[in-house]
C-alpha atoms as a PDB file:
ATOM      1  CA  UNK A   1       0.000   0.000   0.000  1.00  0.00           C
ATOM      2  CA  UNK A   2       1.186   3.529  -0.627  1.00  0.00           C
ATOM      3  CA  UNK A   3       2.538   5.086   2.468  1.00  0.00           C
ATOM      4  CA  UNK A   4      -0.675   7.534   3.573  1.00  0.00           C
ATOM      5  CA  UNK A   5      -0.863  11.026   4.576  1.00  0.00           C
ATOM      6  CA  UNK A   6      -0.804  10.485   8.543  1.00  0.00           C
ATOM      7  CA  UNK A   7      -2.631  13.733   9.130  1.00  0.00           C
ATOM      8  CA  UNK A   8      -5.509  12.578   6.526  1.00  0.00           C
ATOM      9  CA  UNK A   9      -8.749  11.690   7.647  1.00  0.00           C
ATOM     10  CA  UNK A  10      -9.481   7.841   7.634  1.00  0.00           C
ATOM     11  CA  UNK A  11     -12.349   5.986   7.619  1.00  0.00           C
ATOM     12  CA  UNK A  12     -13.416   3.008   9.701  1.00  0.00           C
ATOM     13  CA  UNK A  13     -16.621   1.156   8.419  1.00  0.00           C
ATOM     14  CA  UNK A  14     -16.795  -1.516  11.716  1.00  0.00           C
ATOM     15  CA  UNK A  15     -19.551  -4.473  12.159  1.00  0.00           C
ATOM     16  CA  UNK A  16     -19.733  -6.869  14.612  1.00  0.00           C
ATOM     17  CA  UNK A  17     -22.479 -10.232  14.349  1.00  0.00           C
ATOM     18  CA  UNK A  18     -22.816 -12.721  17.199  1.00  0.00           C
ATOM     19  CA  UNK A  19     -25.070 -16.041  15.875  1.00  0.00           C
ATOM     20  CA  UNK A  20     -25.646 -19.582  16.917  1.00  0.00           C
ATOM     21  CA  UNK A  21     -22.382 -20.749  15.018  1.00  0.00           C
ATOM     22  CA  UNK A  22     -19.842 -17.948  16.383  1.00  0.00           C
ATOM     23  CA  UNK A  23     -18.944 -14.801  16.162  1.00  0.00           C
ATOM     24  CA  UNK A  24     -17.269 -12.380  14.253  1.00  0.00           C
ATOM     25  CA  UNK A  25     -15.692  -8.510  13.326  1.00  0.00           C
ATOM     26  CA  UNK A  26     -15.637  -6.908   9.885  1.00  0.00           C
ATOM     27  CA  UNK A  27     -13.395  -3.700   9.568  1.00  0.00           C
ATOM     28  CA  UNK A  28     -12.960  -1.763   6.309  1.00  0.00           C
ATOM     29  CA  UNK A  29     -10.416   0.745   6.352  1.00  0.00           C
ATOM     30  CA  UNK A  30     -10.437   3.703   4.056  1.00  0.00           C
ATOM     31  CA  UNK A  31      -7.251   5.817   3.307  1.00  0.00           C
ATOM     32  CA  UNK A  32      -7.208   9.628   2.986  1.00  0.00           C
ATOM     33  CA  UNK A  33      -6.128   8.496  -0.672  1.00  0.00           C
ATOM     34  CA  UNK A  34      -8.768   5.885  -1.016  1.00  0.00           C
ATOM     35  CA  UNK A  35      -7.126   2.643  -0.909  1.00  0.00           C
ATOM     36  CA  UNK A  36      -8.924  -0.047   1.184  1.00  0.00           C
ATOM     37  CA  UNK A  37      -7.998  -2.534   3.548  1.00  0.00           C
ATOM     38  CA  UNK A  38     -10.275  -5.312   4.533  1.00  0.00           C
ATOM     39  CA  UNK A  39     -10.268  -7.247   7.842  1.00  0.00           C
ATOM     40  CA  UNK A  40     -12.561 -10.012   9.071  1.00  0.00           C
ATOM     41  CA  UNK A  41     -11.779 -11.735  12.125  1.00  0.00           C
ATOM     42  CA  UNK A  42     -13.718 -14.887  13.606  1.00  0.00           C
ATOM     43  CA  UNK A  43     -13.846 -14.239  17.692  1.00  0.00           C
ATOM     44  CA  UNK A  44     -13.419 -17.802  19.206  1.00  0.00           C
ATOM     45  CA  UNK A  45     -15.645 -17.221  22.546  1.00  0.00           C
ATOM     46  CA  UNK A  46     -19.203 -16.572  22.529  1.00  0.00           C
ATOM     47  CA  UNK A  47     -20.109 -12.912  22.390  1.00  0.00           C
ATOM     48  CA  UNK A  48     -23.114 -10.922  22.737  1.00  0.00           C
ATOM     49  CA  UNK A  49     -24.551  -9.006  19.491  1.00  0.00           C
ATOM     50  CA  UNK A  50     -23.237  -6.241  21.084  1.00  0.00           C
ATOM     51  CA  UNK A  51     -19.519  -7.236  22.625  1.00  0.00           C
ATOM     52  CA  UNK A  52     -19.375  -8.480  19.116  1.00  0.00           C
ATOM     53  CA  UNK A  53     -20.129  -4.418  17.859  1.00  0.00           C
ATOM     54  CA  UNK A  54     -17.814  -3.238  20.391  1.00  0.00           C
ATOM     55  CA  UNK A  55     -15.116  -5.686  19.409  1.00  0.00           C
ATOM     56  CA  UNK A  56     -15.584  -4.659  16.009  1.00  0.00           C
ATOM     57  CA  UNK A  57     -14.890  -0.692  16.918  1.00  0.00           C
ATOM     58  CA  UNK A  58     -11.832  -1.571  18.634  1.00  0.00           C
ATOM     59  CA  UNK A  59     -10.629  -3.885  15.914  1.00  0.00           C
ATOM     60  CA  UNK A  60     -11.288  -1.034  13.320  1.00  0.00           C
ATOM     61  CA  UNK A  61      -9.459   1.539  15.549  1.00  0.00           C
ATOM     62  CA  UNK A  62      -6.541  -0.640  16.065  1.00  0.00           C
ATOM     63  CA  UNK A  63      -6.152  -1.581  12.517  1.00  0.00           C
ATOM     64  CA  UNK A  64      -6.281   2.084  11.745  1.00  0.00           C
ATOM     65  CA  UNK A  65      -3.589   3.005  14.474  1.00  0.00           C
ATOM     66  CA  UNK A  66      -1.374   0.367  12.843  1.00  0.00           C
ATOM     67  CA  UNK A  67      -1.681   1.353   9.534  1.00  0.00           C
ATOM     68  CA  UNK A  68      -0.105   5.097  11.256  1.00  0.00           C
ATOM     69  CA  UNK A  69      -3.719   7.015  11.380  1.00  0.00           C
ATOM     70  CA  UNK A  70      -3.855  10.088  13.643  1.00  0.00           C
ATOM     71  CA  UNK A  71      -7.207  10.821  12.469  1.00  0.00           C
ATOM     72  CA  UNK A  72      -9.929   9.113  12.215  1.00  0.00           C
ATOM     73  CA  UNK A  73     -14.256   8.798  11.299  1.00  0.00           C
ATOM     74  CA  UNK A  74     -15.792   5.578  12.082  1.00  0.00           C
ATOM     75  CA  UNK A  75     -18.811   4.458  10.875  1.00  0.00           C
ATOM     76  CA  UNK A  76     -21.096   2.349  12.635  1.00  0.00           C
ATOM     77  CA  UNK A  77     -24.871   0.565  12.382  1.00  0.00           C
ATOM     78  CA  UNK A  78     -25.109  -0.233  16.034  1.00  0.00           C
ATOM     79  CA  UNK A  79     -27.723   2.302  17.385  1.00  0.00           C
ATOM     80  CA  UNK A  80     -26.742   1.206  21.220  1.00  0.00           C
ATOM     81  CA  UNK A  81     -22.820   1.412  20.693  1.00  0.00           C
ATOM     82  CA  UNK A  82     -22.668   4.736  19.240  1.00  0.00           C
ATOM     83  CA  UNK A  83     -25.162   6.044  21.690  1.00  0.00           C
ATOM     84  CA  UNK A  84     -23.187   4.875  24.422  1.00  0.00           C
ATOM     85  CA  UNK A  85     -19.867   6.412  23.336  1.00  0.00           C
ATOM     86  CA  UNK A  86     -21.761   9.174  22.838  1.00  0.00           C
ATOM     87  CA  UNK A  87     -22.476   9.530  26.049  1.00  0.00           C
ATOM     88  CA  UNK A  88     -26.626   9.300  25.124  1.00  0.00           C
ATOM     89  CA  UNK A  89     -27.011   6.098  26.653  1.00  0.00           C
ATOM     90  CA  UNK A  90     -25.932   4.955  30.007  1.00  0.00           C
ATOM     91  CA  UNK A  91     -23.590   1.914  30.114  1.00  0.00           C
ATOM     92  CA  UNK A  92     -25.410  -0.167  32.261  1.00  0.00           C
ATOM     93  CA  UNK A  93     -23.705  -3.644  31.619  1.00  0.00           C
ATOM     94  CA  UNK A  94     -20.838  -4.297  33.250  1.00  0.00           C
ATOM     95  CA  UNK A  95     -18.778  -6.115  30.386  1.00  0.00           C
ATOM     96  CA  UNK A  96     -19.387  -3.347  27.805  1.00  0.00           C
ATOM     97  CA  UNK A  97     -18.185  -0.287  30.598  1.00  0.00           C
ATOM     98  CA  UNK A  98     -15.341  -2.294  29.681  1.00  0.00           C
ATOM     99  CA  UNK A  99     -15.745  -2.159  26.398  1.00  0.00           C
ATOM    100  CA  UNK A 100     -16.486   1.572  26.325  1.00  0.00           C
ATOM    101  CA  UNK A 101     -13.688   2.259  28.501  1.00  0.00           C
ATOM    102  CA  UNK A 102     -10.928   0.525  26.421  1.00  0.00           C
ATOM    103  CA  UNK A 103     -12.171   2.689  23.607  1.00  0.00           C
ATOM    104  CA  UNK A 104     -12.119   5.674  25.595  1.00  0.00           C
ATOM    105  CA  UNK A 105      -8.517   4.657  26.566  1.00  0.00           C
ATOM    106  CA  UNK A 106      -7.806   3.521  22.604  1.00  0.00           C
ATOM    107  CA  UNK A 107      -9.206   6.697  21.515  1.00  0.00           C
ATOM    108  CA  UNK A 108      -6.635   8.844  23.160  1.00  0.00           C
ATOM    109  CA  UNK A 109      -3.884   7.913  21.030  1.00  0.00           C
ATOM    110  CA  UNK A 110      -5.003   9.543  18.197  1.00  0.00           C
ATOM    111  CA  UNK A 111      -5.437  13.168  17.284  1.00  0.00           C
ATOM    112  CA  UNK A 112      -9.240  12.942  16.421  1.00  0.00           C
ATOM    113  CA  UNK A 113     -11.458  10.266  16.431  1.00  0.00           C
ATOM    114  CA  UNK A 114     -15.509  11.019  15.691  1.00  0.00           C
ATOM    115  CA  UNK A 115     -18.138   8.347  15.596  1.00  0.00           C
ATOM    116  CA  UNK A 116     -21.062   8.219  13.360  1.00  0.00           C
ATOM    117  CA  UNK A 117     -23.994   5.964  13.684  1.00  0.00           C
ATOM    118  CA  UNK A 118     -25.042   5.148  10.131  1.00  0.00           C
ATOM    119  CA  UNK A 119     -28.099   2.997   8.565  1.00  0.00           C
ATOM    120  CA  UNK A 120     -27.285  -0.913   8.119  1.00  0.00           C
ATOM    121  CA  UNK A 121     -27.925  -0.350   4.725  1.00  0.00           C
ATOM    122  CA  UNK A 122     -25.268   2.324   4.348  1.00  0.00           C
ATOM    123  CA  UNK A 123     -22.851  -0.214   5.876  1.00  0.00           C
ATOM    124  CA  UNK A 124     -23.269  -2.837   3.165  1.00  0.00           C
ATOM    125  CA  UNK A 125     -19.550  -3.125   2.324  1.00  0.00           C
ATOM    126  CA  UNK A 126     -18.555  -4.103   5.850  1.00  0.00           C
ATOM    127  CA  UNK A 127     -21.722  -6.560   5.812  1.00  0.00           C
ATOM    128  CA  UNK A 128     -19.942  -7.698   2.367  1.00  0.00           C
ATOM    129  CA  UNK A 129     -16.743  -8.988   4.140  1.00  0.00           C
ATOM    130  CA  UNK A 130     -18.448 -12.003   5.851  1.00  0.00           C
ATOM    131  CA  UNK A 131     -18.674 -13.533   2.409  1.00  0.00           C
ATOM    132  CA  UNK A 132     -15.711 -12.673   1.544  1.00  0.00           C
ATOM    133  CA  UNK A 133     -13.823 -14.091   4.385  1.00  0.00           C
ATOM    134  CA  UNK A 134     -15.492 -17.507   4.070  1.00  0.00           C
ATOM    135  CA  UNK A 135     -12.918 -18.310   1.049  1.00  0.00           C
ATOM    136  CA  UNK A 136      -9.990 -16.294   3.387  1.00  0.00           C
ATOM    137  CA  UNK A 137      -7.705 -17.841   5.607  1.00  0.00           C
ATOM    138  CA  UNK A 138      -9.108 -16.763   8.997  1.00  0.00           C
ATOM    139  CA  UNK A 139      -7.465 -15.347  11.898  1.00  0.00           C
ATOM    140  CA  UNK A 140      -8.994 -16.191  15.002  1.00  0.00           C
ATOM    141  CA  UNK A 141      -8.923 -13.670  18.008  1.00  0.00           C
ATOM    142  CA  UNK A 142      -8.488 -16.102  20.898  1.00  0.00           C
ATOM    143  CA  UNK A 143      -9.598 -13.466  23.169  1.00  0.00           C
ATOM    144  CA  UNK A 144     -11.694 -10.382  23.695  1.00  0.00           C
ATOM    145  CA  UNK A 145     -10.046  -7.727  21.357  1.00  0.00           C
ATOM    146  CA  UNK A 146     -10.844  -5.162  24.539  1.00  0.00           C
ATOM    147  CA  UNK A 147      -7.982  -6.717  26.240  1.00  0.00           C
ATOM    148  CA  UNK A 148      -5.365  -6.186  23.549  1.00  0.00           C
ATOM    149  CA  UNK A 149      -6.320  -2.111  23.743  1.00  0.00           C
ATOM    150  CA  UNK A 150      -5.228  -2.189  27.319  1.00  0.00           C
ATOM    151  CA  UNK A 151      -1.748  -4.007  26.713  1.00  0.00           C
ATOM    152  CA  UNK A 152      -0.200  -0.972  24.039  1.00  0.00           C
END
């Protein structure tokens, strides 16, 4: 990939899905130049619908930071997750105040970072990835994603 503008504005299309069979994180990064970077990732524990949104966030974020972002504008369908960043919602759940603190922590090591909540529809290339990464080698996040955030 090109080397980016660091001071560009990136964006982060995240989605997270929790079924029956598992669990799983789409990311889709998007360069201040336009180049894209796709990134599934099957979670190995069980996860709620929404750990699996809020491991999805952090994924994106972290993908971002390693790819040398400073700034960045995720995108987002999950109404509660987006609220709750927001501050619009209280965090009432003791295993996503975890989440939502590990992005608060995440989110200070980068210049800007803004959050918009956007219709599912609108977030059809993230939803796009899961068929994609059936024919990908997988990589399988052993553990919550959250507890990577608090280890750099």
């Amino acid at each position: 990939m090109p080397e980016a503008e660091p001071e560009g504005m990136w964006k982060v299309f995240v989605d997270g899905s929790a079924t029956k069979q598992g669990s799983g994180v789409d990311v889709l990064l998007v360069s201040p130049q336009g180049e894209m970077i796709q990134l599934s990732i099957q979670l190995s524990f069980r996860a709620s619908n929404n750990e699996a949104e809020y491991e999805s966030l952090l994924a994106g974020l972290q993908a971002a930071k390693r790819m040398g972002a400073t700034r960045v504008q995720v995108h987002s369908d999950s109404q509660l997750v987006s609220q709750q960043i927001e501050g619009n919602f209280k965090v009432k759940n003791d295993r996503l105040r975890r989440y939502a603190e590990a992005f608060t922590k995440l989110k200070a090591e980068f210049t800007e970072v803004n959050l918009q909540k956007i219709p599912r529809a609108d977030n059809s290339k993230v939803d796009e990835l899961a068929i994609i990464a059936s024919s990908l080698t997988e990589w399988v996040a052993e553990e919550s994603i959250m507890q990577f955030a608090f280890i750099a």
